[in-house]
C-alpha atoms as a PDB file:
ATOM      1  CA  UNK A   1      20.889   5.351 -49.577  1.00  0.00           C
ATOM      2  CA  UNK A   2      22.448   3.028 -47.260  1.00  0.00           C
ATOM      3  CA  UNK A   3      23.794   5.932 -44.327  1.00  0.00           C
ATOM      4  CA  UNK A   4      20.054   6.557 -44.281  1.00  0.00           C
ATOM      5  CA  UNK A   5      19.030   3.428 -43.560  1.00  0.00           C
ATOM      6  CA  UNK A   6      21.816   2.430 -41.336  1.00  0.00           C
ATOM      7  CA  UNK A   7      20.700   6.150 -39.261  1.00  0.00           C
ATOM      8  CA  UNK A   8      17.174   4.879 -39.282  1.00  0.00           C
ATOM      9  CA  UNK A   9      18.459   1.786 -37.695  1.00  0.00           C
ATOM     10  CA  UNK A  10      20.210   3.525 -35.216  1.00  0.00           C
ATOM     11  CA  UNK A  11      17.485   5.523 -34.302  1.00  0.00           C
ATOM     12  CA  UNK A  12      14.881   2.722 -34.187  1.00  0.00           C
ATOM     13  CA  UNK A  13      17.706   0.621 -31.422  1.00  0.00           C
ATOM     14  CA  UNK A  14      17.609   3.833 -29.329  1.00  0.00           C
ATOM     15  CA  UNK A  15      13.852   4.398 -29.681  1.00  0.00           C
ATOM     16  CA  UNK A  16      13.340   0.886 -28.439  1.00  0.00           C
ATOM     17  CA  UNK A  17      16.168   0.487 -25.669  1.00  0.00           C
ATOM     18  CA  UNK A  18      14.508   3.892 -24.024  1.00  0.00           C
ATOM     19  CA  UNK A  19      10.986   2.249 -24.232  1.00  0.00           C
ATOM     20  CA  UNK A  20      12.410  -0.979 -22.677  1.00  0.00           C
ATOM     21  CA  UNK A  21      13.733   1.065 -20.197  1.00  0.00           C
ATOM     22  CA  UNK A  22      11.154   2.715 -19.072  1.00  0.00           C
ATOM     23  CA  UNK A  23       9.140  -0.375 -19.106  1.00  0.00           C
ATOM     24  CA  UNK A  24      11.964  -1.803 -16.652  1.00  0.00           C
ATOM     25  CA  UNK A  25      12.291   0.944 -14.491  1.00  0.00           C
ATOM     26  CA  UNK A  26       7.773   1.450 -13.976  1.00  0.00           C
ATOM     27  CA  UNK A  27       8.310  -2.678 -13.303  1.00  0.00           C
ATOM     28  CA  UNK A  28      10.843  -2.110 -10.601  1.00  0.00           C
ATOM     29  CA  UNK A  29       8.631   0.687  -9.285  1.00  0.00           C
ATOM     30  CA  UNK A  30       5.454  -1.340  -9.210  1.00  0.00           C
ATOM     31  CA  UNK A  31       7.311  -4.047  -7.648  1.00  0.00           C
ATOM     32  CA  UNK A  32       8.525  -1.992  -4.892  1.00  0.00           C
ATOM     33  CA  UNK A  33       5.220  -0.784  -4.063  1.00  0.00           C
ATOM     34  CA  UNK A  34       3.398  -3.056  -4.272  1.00  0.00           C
ATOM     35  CA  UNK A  35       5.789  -5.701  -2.249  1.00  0.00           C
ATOM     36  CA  UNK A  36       5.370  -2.941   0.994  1.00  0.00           C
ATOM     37  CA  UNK A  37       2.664  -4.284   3.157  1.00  0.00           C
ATOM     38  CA  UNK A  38      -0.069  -2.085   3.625  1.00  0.00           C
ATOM     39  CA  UNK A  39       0.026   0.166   7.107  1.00  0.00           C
ATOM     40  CA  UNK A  40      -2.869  -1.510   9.205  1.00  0.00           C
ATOM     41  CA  UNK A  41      -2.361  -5.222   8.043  1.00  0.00           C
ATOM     42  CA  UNK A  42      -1.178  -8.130  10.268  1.00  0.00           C
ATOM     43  CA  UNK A  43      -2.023 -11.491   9.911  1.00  0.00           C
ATOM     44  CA  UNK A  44      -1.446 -12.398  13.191  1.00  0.00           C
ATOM     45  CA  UNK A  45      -4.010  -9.252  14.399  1.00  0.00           C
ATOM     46  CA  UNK A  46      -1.428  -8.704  16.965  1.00  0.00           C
ATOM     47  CA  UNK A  47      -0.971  -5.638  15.774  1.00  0.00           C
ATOM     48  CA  UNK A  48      -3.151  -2.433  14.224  1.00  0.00           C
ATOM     49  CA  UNK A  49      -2.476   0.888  13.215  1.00  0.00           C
ATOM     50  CA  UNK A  50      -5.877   2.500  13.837  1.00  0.00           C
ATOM     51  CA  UNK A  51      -5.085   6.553  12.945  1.00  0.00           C
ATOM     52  CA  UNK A  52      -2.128   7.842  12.072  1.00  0.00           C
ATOM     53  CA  UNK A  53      -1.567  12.017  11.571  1.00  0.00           C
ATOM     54  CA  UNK A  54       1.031  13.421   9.996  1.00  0.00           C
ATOM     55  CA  UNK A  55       2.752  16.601  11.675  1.00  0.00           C
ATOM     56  CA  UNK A  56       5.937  17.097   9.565  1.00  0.00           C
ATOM     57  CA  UNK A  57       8.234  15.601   7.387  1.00  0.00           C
ATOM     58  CA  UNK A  58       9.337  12.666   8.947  1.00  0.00           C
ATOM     59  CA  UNK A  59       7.322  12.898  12.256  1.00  0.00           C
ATOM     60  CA  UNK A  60       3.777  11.748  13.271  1.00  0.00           C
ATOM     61  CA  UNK A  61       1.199  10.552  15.622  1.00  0.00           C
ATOM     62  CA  UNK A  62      -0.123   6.417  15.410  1.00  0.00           C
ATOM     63  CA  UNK A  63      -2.969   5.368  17.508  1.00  0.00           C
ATOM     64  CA  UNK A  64      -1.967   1.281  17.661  1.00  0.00           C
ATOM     65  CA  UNK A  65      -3.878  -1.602  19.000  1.00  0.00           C
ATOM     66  CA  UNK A  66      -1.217  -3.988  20.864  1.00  0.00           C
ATOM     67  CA  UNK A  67      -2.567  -7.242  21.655  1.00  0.00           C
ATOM     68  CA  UNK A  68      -6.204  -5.001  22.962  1.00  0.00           C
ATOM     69  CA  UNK A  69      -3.785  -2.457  24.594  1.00  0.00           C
ATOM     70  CA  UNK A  70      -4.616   0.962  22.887  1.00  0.00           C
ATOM     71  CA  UNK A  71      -1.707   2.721  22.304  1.00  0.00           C
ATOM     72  CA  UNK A  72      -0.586   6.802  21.339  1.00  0.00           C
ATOM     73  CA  UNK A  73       2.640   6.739  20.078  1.00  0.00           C
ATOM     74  CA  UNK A  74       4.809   9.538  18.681  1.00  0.00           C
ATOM     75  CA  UNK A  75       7.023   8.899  15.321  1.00  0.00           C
ATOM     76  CA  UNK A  76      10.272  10.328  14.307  1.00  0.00           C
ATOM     77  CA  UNK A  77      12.971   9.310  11.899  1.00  0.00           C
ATOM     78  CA  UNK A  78      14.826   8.058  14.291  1.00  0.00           C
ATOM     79  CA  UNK A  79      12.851   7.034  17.045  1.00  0.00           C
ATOM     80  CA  UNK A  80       9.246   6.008  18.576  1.00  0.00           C
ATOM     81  CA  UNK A  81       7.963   7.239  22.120  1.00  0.00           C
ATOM     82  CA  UNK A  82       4.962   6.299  23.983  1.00  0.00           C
ATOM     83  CA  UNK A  83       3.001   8.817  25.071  1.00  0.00           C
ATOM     84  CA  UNK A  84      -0.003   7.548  26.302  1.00  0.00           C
ATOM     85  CA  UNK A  85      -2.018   4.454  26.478  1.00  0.00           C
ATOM     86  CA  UNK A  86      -5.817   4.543  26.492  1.00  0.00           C
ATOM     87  CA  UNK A  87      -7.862   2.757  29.105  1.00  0.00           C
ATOM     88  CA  UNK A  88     -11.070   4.740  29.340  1.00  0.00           C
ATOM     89  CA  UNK A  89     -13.481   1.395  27.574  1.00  0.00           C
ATOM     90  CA  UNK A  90     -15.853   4.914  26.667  1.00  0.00           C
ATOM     91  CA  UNK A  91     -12.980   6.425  24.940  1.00  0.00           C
ATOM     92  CA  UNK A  92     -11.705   3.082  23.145  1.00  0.00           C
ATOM     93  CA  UNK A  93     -15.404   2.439  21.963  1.00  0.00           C
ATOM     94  CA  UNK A  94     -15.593   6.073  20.848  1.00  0.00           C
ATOM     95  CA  UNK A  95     -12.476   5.886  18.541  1.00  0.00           C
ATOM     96  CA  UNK A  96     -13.284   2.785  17.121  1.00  0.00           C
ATOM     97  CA  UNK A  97     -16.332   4.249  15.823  1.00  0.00           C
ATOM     98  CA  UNK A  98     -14.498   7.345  14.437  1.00  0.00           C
ATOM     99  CA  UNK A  99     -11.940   5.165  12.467  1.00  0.00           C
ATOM    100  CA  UNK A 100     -15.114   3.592  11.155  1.00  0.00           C
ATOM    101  CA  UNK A 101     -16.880   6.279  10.067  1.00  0.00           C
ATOM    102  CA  UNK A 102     -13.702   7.810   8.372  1.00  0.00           C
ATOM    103  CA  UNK A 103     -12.802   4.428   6.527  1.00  0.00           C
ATOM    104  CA  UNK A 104     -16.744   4.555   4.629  1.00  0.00           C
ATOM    105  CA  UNK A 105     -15.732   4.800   1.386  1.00  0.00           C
ATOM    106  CA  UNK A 106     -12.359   3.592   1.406  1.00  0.00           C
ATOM    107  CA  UNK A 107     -10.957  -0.030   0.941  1.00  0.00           C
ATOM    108  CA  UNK A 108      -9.912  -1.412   4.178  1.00  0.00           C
ATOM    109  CA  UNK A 109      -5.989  -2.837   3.892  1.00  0.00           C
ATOM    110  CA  UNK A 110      -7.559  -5.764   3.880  1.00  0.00           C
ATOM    111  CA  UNK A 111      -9.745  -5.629   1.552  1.00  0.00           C
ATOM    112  CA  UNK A 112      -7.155  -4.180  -0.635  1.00  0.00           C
ATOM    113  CA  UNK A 113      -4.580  -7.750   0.297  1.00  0.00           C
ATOM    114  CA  UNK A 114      -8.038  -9.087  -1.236  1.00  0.00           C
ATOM    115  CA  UNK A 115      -8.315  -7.374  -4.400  1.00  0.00           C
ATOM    116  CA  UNK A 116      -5.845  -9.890  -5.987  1.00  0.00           C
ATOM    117  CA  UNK A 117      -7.668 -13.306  -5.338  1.00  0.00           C
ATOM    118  CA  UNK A 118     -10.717 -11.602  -6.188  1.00  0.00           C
ATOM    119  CA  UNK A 119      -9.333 -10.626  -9.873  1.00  0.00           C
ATOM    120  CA  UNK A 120      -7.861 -13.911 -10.489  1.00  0.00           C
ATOM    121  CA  UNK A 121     -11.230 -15.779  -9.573  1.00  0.00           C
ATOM    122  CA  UNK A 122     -12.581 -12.719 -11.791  1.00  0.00           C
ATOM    123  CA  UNK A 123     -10.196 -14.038 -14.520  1.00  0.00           C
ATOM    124  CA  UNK A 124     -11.140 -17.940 -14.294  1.00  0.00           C
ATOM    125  CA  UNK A 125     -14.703 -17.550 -14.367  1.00  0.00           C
ATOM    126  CA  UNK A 126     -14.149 -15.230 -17.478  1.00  0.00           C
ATOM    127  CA  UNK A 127     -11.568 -18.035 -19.035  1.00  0.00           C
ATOM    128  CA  UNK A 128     -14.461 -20.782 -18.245  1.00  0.00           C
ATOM    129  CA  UNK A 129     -17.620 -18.992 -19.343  1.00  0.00           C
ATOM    130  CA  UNK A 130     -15.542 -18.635 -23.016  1.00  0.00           C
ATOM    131  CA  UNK A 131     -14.364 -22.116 -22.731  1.00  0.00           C
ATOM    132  CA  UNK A 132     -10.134 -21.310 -22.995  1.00  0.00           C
END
């Protein structure tokens, strides 16, 4: 009777430490996303990634905004090269309203860095209607 219990204990220990693990290792994964800031987002607004396309592993095309400079850039793993930079205003105006139309639907990045506040003020009104 008691090497049954004493292999149920066992058994329970290593039932929980591989829960606790996982929990652990889904925290450290959250954590690490969601600690990445979003492409797109700058608080300064010095900086946006309009459109980005994907060619390959590891290599791709960003339209970026530089202080109102439009800019094509090509990405690589280990490098980024200018290619072109846009100065026709028809062309600039005409992209701007393609990223628009594509991003209907979707959560802008920052709407998504807003997403947060707008739970926790979610959260407090809920806590005050109930009185806690």
């Amino acid at each position: 009777m008691e090497y049954s219990l004493i292999v149920s204990f066992v058994k329970m220990l290593f039932a929980l430490a591989v829960v606790l693990g996982l929990m652990i290792a889904s925290a450290y994964l959250l954590k690490r996303i969601i600690s990445h800031t979003p492409a797109g987002i700058d608080n300064g607004n010095a900086i946006n990634i309009l459109m980005t396309r994907y060619l390959g592993p590891k290599h791709s095309i960003m339209m970026i905004e530089v202080l109102g400079q439009m800019l094509v850039v090509g990405v690589s793993s280990g490098q980024m090269t200018l290619l072109t930079q846009i100065t026709d205003p028809a062309l600039i105006e005409r992209m701007y309203n393609l990223q628009k139309s594509q991003s209907l639907g979707m959560p802008s990045a920052q709407a998504m860095q807003e997403y947060p506040l707008r739970i926790k003020n979610w959260v407090e009104k809920v806590r005050n209607r109930w009185g806690r």
